[in-house]
N, C-alpha and C. Protein backbone atom coordinates (compact mmCIF):
# COMPACT_ATOMS: atom_id res chain seq x y z
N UNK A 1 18.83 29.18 29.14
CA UNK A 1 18.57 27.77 29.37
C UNK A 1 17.32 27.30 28.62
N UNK A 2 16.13 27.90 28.47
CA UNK A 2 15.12 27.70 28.31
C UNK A 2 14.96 27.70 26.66
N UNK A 3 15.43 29.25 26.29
CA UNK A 3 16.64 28.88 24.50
C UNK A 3 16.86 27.64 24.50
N UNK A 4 17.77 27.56 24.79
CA UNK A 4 18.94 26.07 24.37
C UNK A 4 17.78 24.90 24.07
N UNK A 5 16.86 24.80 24.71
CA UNK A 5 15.95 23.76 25.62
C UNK A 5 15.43 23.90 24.22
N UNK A 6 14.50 24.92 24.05
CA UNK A 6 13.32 25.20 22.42
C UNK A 6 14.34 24.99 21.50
N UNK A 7 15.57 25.26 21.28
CA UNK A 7 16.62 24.62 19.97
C UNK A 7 16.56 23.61 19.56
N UNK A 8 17.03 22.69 20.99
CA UNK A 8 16.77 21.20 21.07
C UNK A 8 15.44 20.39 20.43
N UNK A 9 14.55 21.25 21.16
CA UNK A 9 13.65 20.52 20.80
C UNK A 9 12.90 20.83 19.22
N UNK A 10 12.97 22.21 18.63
CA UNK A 10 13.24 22.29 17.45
C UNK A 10 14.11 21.41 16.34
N UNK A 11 15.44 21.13 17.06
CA UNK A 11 15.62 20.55 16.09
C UNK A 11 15.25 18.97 16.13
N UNK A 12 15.26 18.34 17.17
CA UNK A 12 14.16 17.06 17.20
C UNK A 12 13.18 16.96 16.36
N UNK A 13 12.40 17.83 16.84
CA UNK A 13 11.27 17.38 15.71
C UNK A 13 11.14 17.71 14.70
N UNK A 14 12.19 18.56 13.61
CA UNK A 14 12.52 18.49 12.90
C UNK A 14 13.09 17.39 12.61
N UNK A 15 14.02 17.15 12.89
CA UNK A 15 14.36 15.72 12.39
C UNK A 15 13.21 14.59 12.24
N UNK A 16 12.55 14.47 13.37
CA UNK A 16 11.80 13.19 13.28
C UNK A 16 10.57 13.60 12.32
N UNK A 17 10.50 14.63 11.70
CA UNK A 17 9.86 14.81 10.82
C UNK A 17 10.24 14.41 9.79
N UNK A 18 11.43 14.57 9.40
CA UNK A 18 12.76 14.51 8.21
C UNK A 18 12.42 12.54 8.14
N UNK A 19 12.67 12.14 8.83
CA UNK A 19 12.33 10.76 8.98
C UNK A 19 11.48 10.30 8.63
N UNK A 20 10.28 10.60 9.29
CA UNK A 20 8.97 10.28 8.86
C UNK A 20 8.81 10.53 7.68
N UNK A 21 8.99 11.38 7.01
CA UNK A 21 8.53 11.27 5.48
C UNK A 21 9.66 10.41 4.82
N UNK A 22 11.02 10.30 5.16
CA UNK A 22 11.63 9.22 4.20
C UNK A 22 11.07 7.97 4.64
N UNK A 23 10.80 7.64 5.88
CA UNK A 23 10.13 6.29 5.91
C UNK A 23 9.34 5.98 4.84
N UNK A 24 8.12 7.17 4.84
CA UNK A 24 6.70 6.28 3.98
C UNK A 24 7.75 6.37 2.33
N UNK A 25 8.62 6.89 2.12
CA UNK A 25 9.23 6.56 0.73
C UNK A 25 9.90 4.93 0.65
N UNK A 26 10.66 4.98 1.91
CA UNK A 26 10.91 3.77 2.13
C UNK A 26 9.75 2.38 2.21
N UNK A 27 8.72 2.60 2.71
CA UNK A 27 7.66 1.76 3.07
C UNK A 27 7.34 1.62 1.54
N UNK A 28 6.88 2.42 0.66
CA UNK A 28 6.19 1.89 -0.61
C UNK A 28 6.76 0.61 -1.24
N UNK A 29 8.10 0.72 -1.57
CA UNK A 29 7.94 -0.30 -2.28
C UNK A 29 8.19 -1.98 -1.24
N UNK A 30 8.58 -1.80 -0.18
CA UNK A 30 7.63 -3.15 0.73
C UNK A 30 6.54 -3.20 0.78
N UNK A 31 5.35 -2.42 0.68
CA UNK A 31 3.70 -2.24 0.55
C UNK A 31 3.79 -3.30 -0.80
N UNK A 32 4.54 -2.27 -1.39
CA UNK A 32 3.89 -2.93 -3.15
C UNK A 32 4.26 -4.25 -3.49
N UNK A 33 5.40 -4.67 -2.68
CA UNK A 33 5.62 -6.23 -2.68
C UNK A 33 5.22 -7.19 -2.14
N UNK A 34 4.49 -6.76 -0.91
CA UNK A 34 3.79 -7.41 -0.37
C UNK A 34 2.13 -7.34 -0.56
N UNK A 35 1.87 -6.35 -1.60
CA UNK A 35 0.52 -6.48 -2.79
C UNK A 35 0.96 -7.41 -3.36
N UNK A 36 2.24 -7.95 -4.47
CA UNK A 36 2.42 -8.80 -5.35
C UNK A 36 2.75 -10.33 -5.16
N UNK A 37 2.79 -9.87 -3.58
CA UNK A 37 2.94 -11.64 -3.21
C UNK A 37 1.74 -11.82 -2.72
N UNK A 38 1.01 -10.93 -2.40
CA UNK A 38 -0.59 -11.75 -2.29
C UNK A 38 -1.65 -11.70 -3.61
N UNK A 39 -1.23 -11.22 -4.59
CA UNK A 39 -1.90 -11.50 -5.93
C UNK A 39 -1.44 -12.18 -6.24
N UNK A 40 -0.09 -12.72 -6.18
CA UNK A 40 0.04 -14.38 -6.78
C UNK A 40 -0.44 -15.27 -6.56
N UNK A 41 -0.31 -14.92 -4.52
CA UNK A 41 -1.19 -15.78 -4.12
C UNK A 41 -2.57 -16.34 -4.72
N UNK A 42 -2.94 -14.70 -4.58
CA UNK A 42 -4.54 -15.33 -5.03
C UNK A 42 -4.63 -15.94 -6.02
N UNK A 43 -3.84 -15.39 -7.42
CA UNK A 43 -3.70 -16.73 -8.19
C UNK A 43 -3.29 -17.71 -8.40
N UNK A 44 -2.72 -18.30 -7.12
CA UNK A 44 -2.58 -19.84 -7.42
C UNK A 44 -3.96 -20.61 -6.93
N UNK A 45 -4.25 -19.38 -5.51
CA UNK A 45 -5.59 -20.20 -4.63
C UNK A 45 -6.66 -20.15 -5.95
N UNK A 46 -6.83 -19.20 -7.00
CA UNK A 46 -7.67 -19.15 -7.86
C UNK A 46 -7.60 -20.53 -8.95
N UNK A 47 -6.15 -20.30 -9.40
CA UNK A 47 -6.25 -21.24 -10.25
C UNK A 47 -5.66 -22.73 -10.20
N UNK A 48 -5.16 -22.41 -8.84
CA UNK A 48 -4.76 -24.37 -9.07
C UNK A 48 -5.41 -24.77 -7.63
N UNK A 49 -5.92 -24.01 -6.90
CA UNK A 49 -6.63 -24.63 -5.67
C UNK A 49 -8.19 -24.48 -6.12
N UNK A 50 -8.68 -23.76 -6.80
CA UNK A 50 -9.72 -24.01 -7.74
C UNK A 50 -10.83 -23.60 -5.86
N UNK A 51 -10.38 -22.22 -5.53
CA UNK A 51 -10.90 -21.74 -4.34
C UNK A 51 -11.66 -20.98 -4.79
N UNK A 52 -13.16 -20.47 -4.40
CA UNK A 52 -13.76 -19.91 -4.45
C UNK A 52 -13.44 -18.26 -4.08
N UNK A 53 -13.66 -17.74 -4.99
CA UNK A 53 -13.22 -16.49 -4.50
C UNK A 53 -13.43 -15.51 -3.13
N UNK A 54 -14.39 -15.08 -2.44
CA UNK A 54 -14.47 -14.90 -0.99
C UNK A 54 -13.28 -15.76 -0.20
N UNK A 55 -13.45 -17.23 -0.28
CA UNK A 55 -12.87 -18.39 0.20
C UNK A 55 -11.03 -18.06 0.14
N UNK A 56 -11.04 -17.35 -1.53
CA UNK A 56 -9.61 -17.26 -1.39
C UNK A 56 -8.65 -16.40 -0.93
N UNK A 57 -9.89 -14.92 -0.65
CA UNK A 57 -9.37 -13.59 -0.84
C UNK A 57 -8.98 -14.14 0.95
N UNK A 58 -9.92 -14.33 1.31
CA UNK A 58 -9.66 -14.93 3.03
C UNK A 58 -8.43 -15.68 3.68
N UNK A 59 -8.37 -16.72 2.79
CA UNK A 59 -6.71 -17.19 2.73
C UNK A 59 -6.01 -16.44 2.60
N UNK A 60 -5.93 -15.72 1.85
CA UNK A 60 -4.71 -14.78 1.23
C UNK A 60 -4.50 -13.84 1.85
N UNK A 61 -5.38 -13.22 2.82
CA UNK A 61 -5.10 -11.97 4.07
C UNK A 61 -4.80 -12.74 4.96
N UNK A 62 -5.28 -14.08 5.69
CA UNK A 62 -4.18 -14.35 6.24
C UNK A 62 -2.51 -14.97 6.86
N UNK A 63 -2.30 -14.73 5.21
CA UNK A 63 -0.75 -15.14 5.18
C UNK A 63 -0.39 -13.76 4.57
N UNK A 64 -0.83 -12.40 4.46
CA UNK A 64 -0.41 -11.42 4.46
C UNK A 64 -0.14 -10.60 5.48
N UNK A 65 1.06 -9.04 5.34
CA UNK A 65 1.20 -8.65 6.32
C UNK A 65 -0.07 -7.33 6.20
N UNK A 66 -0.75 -6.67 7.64
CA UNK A 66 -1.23 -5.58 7.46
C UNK A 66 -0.23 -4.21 6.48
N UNK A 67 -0.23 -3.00 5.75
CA UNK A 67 -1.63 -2.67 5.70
C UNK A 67 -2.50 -3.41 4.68
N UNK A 68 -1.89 -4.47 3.71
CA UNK A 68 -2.61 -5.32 2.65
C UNK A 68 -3.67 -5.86 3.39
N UNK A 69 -3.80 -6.60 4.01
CA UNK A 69 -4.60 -8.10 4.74
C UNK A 69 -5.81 -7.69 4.93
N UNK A 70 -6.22 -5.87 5.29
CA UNK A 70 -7.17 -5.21 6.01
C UNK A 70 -8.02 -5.33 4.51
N UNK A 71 -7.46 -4.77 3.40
CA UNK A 71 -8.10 -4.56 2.34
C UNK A 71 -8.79 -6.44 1.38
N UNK A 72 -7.93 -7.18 0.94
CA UNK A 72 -8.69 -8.45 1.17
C UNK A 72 -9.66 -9.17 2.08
N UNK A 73 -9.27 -9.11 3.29
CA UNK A 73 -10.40 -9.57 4.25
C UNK A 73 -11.81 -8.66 4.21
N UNK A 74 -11.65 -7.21 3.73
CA UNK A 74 -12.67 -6.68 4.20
C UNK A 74 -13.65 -6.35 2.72
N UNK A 75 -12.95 -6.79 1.66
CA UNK A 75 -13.65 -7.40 0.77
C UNK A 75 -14.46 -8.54 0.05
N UNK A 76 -13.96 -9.90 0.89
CA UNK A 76 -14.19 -11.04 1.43
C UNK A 76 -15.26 -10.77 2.06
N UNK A 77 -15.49 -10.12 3.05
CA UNK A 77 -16.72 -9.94 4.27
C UNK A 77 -17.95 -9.25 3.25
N UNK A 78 -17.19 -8.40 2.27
CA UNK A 78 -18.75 -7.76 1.98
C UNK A 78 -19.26 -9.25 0.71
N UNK A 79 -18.32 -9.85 0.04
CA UNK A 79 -18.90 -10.76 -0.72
C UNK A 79 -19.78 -11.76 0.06
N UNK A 80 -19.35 -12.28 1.52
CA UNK A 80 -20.05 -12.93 1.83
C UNK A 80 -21.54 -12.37 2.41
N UNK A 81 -21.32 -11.39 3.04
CA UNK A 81 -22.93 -10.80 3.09
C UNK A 81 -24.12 -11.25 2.31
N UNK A 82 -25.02 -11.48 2.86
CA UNK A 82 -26.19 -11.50 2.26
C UNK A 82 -26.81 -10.67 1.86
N UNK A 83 -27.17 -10.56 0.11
CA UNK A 83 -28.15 -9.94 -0.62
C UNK A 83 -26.92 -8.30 -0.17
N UNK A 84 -26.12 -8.81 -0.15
CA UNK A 84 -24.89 -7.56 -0.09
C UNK A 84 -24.14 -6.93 -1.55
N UNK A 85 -23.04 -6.30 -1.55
CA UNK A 85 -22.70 -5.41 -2.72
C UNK A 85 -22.32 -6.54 -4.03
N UNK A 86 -21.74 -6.32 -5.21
CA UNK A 86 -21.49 -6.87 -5.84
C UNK A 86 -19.90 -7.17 -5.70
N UNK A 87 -19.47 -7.87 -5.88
CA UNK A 87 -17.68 -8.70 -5.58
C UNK A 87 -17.16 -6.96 -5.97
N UNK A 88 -17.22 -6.84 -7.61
CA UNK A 88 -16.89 -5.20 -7.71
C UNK A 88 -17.32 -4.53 -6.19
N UNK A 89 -18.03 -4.01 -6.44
CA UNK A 89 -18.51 -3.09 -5.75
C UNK A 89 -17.91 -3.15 -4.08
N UNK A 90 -17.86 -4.73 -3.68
CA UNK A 90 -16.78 -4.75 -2.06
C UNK A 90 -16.00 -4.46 -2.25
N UNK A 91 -15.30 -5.21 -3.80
CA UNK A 91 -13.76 -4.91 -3.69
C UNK A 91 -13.30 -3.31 -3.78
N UNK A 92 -13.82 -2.69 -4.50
CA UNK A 92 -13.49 -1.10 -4.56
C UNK A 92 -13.62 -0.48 -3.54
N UNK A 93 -14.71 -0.52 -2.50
CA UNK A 93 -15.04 -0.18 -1.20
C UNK A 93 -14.28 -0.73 -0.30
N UNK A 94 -13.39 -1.53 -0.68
CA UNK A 94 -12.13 -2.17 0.36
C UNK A 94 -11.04 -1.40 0.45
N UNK A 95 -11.03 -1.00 -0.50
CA UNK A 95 -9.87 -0.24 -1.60
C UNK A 95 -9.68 1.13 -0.90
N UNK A 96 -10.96 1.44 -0.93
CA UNK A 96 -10.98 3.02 -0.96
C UNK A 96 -11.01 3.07 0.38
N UNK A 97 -11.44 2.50 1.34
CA UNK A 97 -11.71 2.57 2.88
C UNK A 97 -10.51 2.68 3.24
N UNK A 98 -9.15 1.54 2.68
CA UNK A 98 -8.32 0.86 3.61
C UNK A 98 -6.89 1.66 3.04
N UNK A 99 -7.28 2.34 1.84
CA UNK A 99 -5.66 2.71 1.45
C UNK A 99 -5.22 3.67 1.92
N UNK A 100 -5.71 4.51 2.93
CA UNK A 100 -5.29 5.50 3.42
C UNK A 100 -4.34 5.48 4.38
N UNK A 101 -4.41 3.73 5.12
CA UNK A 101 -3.70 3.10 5.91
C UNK A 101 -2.23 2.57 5.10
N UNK A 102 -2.27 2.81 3.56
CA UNK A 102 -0.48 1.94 2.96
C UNK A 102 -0.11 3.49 2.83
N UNK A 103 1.05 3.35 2.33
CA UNK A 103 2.27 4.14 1.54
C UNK A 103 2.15 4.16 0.18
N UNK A 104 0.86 3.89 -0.39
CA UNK A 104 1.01 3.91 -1.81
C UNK A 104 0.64 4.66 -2.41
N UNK A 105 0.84 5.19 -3.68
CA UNK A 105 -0.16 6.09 -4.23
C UNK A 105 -1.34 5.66 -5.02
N UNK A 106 -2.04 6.36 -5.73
CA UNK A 106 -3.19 6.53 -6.53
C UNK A 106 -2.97 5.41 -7.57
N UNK A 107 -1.88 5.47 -8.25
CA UNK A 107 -1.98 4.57 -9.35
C UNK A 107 -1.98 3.39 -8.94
N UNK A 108 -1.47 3.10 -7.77
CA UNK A 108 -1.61 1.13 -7.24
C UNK A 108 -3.16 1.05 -7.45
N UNK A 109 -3.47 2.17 -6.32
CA UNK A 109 -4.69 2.07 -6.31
C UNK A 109 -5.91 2.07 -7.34
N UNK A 110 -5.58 2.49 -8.43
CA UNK A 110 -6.06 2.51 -9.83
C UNK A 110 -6.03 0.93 -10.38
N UNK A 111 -4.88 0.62 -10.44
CA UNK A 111 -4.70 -0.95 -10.81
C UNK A 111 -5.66 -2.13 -9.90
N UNK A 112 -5.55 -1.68 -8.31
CA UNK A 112 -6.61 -2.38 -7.54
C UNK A 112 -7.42 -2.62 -8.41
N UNK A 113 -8.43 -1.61 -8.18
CA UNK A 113 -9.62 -1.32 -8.83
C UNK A 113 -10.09 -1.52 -9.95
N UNK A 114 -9.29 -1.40 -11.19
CA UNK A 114 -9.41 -2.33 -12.72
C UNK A 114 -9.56 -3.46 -12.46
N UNK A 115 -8.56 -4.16 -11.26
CA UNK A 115 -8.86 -5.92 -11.35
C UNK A 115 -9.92 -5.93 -10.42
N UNK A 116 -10.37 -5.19 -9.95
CA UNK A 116 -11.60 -5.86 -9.33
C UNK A 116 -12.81 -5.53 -10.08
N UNK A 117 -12.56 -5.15 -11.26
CA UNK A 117 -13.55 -4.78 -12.12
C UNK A 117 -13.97 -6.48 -13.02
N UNK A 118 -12.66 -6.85 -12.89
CA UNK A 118 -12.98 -8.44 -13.70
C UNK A 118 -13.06 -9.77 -12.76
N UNK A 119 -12.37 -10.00 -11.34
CA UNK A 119 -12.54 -10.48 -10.98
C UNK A 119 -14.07 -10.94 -9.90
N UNK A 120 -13.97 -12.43 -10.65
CA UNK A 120 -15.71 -13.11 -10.11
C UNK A 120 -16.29 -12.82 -11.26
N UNK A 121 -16.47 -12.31 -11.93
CA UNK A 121 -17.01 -12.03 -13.19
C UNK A 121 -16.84 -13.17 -14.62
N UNK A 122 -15.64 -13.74 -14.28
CA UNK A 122 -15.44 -14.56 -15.85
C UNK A 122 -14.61 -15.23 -15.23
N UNK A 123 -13.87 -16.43 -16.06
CA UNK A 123 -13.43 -17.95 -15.98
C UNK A 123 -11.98 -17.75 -15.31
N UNK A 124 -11.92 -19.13 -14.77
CA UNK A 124 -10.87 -19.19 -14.16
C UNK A 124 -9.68 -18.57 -14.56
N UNK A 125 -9.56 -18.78 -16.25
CA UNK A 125 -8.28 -18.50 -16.69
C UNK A 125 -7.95 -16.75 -16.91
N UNK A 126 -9.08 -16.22 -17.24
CA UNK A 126 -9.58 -14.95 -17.52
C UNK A 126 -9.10 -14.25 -16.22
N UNK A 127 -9.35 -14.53 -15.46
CA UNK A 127 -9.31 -14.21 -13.74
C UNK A 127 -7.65 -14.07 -13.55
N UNK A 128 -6.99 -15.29 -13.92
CA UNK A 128 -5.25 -15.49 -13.82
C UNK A 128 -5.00 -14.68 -14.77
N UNK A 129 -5.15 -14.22 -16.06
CA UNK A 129 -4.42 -13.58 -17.04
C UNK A 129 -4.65 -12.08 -16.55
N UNK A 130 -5.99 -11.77 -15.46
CA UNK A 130 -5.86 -10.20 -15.33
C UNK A 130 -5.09 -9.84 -13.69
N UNK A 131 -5.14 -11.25 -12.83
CA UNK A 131 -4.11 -11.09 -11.76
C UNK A 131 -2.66 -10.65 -12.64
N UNK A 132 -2.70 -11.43 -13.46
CA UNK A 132 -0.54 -11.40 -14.02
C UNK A 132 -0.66 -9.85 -15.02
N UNK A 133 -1.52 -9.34 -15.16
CA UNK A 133 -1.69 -8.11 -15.78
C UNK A 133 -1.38 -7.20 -15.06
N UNK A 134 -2.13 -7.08 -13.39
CA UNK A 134 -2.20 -6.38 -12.46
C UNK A 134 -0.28 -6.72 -11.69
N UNK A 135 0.08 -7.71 -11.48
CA UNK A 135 1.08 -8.18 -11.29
C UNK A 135 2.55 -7.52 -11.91
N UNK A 136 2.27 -7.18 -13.77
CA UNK A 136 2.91 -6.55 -14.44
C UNK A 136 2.76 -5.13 -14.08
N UNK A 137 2.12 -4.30 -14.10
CA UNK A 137 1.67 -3.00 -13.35
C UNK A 137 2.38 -2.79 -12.55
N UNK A 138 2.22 -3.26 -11.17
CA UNK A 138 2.94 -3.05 -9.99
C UNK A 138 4.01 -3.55 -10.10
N UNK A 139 4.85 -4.25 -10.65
CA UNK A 139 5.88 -4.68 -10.89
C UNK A 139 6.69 -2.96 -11.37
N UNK A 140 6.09 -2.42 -12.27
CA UNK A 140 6.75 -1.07 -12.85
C UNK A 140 6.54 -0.03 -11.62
N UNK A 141 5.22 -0.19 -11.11
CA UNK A 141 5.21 1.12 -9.74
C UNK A 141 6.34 0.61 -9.23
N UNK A 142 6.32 -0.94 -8.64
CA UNK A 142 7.38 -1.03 -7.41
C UNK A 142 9.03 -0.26 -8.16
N UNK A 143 9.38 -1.03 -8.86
CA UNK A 143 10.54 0.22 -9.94
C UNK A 143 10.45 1.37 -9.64
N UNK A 144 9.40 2.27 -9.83
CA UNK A 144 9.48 2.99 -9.74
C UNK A 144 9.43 4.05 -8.45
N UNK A 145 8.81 3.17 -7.62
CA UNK A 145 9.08 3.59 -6.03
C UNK A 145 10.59 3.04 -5.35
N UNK A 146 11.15 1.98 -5.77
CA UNK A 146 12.25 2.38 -5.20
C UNK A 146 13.37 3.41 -5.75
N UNK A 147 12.65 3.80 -7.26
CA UNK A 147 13.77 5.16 -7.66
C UNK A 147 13.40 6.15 -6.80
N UNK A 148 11.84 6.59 -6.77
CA UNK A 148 11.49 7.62 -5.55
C UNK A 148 12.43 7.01 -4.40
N UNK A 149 12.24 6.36 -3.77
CA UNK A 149 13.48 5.80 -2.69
C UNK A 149 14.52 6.60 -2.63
N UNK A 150 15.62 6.09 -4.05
CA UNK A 150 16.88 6.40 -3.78
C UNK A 150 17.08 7.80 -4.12
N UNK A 151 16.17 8.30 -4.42
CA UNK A 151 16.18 9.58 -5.58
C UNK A 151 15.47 10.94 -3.42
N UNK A 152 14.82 10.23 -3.26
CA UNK A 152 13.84 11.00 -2.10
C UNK A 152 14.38 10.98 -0.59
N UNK A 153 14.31 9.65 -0.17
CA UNK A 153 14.34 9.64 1.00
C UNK A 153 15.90 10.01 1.94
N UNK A 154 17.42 9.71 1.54
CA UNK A 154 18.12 10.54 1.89
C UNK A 154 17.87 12.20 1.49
N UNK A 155 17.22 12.99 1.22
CA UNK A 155 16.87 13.97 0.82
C UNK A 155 15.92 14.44 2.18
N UNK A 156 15.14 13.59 2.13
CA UNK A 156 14.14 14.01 3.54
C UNK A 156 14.84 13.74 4.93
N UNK A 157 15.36 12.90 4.63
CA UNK A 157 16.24 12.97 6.44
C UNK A 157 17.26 14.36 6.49
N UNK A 158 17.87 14.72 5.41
CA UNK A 158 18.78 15.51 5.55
C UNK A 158 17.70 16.78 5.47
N UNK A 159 16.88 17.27 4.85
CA UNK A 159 16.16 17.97 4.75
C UNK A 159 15.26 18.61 6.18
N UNK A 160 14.94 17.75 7.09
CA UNK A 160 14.11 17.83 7.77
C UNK A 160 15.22 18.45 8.79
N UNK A 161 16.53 17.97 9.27
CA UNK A 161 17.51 18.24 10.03
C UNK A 161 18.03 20.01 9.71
N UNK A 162 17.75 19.97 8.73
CA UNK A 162 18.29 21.45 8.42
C UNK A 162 17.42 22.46 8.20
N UNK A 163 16.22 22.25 7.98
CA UNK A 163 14.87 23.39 8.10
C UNK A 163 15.35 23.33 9.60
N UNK A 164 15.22 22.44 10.36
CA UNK A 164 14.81 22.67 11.79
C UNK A 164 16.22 23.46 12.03
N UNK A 165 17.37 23.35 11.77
CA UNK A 165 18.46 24.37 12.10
C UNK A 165 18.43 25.63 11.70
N UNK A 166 18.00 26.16 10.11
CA UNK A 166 17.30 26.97 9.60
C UNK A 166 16.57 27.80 10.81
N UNK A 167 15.66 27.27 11.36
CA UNK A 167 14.74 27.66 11.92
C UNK A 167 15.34 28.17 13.21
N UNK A 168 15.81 27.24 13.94
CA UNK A 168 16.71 27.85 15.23
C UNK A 168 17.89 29.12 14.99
N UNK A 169 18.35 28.94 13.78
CA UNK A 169 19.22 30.27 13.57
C UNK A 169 18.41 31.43 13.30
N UNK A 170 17.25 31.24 12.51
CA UNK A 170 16.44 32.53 12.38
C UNK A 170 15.94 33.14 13.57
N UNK A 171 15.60 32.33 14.84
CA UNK A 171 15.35 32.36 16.29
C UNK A 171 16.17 33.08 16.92
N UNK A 172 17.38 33.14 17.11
CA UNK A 172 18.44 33.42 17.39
C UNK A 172 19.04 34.66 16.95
């Protein structure tokens, strides 16, 4: 009885392991689209609402969904500080604090970080041509995370279900 019972529950959490990792395959490329609808955002609040940047990054987290919203707002907060970091310097520290909370990898996060290397720094238009730069970028990750998708995540559900059977037959 007590067998049967550890099988069961072997293979449970096997499975919901199997799951859990196709999720976060699944999650990336909604993360990454919902990065690209708030960099548009910001460039419209940039360039046709003619918003101050703190002012806009603030708007723009909140008409985003978390885990994005955490990383704008909390770059926003360090710009507004007094005698605080440089716009760079919040924005990367937003970056690096908060991405541990998405599904994304390194290279989004690479692209972050280039545009916050220019943004606040130079002219309005300068500012829009390196949002639609950053925009183009993730446009190819997101591509390329939903091939990880179709290519991964039936792989991990089925995967996770059968280690854990694996495992109960070796038990046995």
């Amino acid at each position: 009885m007590i067998g049967v019972l550890g099988a069961i529950l072997i293979i449970v959490a096997g499975t919901l392991i199997g799951f859990q990792q196709a999720a976060r395959f699944a999650e990336r490329p909604k993360q990454l689209r919902q990065l690209s609808h708030a960099l548009q955002r910001l460039e419209t609040e940039i360039g046709y609402g003619h918003t101050p940047l703190p002012e806009a990054l603030e708007r723009t987290a909140s008409a985003t969904p978390p885990p994005i919203s955490p990383i704008l707002r909390s770059a926003a907060e360090g710009v507004w500080r007094a005698e605080g970091p440089t716009f760079q310097e919040s924005w990367s520290a937003a970056v690096k604090l908060h991405w541990r909370d998405t599904a994304m990898k390194t290279a989004e996060m690479g692209v972050l970080i280039r545009l916050g290397t220019t943004l606040g720094i130079s002219d309005k238009e300068d500012q829009m041509k390196h949002l639609r730069l950053a925009l183009s970028q993730l446009k190819a990750e997101e591509d390329s995370a939903r091939d990880d998708q179709a290519r991964y995540e039936k792989m991990w559900k089925s995967l996770g279900v059968l280690l854990a059977v694996l495992i109960v037959i070796l038990m046995v």
